[in-house]
Protein backbone atom coordinates (compact mmCIF):
# COMPACT_ATOMS: atom_id res chain seq x y z
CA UNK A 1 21.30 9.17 -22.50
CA UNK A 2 19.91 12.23 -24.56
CA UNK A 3 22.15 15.71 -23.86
CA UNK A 4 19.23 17.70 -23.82
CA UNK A 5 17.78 16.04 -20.10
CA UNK A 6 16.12 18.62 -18.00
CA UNK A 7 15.41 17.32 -14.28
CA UNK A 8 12.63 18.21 -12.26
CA UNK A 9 11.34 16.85 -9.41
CA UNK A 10 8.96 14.12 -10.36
CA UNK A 11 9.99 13.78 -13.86
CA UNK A 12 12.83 13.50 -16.58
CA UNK A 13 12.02 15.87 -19.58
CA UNK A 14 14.08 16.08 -22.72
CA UNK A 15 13.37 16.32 -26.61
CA UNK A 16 13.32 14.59 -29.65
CA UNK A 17 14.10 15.34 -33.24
CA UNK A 18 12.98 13.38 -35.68
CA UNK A 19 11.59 13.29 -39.76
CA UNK A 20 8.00 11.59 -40.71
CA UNK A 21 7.06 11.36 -43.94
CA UNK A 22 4.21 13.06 -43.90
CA UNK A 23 5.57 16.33 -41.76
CA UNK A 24 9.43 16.04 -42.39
CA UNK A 25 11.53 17.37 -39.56
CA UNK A 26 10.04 18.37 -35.81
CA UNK A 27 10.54 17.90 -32.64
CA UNK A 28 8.71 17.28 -29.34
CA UNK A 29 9.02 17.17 -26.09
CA UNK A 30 8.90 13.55 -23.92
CA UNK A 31 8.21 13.65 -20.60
CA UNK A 32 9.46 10.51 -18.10
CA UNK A 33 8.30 9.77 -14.25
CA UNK A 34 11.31 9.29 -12.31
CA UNK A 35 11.51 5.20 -11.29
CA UNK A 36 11.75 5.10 -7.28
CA UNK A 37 14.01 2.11 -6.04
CA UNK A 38 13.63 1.56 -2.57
CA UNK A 39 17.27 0.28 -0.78
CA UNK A 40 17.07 -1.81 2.02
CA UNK A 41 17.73 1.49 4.48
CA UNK A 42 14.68 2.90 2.84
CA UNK A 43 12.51 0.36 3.47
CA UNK A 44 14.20 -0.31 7.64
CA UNK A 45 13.33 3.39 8.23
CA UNK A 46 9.86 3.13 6.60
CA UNK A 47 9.41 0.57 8.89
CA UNK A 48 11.11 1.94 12.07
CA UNK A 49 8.37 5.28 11.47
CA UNK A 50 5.48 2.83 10.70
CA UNK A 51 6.22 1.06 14.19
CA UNK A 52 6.46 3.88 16.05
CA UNK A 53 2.57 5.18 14.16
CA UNK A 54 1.43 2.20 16.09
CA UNK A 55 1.91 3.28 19.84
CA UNK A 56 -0.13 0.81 21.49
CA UNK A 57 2.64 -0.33 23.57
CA UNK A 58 3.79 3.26 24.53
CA UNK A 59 0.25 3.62 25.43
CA UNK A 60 -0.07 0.51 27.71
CA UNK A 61 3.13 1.16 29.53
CA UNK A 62 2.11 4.71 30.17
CA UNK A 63 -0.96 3.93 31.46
CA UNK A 64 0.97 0.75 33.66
CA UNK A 65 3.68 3.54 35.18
CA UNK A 66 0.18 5.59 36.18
CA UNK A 67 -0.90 2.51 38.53
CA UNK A 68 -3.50 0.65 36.20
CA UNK A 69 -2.53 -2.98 36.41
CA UNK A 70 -0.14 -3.75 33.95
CA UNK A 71 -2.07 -8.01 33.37
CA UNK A 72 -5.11 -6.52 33.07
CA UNK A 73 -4.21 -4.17 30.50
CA UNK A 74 -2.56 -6.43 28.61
CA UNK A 75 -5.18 -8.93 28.81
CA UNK A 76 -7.54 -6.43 27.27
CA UNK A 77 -5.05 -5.43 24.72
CA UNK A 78 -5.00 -9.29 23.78
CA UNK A 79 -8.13 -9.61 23.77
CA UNK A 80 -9.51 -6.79 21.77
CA UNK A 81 -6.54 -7.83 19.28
CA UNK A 82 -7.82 -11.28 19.22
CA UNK A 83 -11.52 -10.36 18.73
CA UNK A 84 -10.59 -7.55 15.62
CA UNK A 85 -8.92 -10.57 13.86
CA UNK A 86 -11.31 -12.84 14.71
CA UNK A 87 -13.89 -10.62 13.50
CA UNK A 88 -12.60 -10.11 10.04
CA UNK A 89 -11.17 -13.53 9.25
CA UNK A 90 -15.19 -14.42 9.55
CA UNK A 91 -16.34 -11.77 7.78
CA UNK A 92 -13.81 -12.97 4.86
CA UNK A 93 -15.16 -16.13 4.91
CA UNK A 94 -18.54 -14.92 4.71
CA UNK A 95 -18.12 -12.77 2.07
CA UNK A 96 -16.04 -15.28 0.20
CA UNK A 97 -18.56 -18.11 0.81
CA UNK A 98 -21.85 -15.72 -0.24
CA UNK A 99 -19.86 -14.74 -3.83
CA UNK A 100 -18.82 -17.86 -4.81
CA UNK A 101 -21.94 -18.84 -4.14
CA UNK A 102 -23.30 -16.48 -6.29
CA UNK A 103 -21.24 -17.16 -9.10
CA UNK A 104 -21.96 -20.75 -9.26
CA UNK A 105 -25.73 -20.34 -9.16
CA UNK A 106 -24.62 -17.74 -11.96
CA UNK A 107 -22.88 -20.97 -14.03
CA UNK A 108 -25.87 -23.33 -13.32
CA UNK A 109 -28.29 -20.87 -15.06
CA UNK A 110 -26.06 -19.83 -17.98
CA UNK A 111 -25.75 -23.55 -18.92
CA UNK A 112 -29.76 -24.09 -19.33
């Protein structure tokens, strides 16, 4: 490692002397972005805090301890779950299905 390292907080900066033929001796400045290497802790707590952003279950057992049934809620819960994923897995395929077939009318023409 180079003894002239200066840390900051998103990069590594430090400087380099060196001789070219055409300018002889200078030196310049290189700047490096610091590599991020997530540990396994890193990536639990990520998670832990991403699974707490999603509250839906907070929400349905608040709203169970306040009297609303607690099968009914999570039968609409299910349900609206079932129907979002539902929803875009056809879309996909739809999408998917219109492109390729737009590509391969694209082939057929190209070869006449």
């Amino acid at each position: 490692m180079h003894d002239n390292i200066s840390l900051s907080v998103g990069s590594i900066e430090h400087e380099h002397e060196h001789w070219h033929r055409e300018s002889g001796n200078h030196s310049h400045v290189h700047i490096h972005e610091k590599k991020v290497v997530s540990s396994l802790t890193a990536i639990a707590v990520f998670g832990l805090v991403l699974g707490f952003a999603h509250e839906e279950e907070f929400v349905i057992l608040s709203l169970a301890v306040g009297g609303v049934n607690p099968i009914l809620l999570m039968l609409a819960y299910a349900f609206s779950v079932a129907a979002s994923l539902i929803g875009i897995t056809v879309l996909s395929v739809k999408v998917y299905t219109h492109t390729t077939q737009d590509y391969s009318l694209l082939k057929i023409f190209a070869q006449d």
